[in-house]
Protein backbone atom coordinates (compact mmCIF):
# COMPACT_ATOMS: atom_id res chain seq x y z
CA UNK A 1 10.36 2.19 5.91
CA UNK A 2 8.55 1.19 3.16
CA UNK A 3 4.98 2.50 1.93
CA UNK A 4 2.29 0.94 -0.29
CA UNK A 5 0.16 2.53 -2.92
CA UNK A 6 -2.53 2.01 -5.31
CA UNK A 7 -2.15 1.86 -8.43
CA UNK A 8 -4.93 3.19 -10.95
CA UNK A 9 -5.09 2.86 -15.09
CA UNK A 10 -2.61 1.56 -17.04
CA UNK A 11 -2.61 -2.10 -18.22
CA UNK A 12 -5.55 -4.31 -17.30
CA UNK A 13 -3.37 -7.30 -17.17
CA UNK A 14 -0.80 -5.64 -14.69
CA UNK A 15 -0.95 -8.02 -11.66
CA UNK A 16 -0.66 -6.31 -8.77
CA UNK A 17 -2.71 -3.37 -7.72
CA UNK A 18 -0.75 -2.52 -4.95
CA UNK A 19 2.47 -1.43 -4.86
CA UNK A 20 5.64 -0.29 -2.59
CA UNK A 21 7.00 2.97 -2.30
CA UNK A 22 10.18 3.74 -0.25
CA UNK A 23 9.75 7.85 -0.37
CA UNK A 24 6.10 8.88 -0.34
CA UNK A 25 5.41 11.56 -3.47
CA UNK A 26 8.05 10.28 -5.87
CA UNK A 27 6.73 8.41 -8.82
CA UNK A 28 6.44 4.72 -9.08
CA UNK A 29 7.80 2.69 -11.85
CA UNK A 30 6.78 -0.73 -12.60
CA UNK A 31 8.43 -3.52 -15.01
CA UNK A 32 5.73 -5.27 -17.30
CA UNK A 33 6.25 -6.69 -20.61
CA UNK A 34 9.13 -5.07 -21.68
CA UNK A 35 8.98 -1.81 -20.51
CA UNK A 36 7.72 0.21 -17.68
CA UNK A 37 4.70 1.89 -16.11
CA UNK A 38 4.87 5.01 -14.72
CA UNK A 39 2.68 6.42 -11.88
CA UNK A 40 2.41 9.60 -10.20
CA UNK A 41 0.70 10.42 -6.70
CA UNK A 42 -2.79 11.73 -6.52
CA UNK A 43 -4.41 13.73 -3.18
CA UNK A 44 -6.98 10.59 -3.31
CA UNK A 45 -7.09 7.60 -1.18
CA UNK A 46 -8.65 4.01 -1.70
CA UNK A 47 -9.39 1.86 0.90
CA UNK A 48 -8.26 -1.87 0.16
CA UNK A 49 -7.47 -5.05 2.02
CA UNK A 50 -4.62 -3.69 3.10
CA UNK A 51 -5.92 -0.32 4.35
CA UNK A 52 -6.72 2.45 3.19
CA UNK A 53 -3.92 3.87 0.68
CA UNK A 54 -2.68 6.39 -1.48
CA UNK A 55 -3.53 6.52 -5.23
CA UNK A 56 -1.03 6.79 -7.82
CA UNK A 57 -2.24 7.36 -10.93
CA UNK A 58 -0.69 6.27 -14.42
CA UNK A 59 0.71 8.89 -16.74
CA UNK A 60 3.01 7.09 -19.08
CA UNK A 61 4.89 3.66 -20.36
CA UNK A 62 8.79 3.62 -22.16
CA UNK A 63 10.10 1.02 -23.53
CA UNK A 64 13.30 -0.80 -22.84
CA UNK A 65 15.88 -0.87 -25.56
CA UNK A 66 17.31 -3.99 -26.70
């Protein structure tokens, strides 16, 4: 079953705020412009159009090699 989150900080232009977790508590990671954004859960909840969800807050970006 899969979960949805909401993400918080990180890039502006990232274009979607929510986002789908299969395993509740890991950390998310999200491709955008050449590397990735990294998320971790929070204890706080936002509600959005899609419910009320859990907020995953963003800690870090890596690069991808070329």
């Amino acid at each position: 079953m899969t979960h949805k989150v909401f993400l918080e900080g990180g890039p502006d232009d990232l274009p979607e705020r929510i986002a789908p977790v299969e395993v509740p508590g890991e950390d998310v990671k999200i491709l955008h412009l050449g590397g990735y954004e990294h998320y971790r859960e929070t204890s706080r909840r936002e509600d959005t159009a899609e419910g009320t969800l859990r907020v995953y807050e963003w800690w870090e970006r890596t690069e991808i090699a070329e």
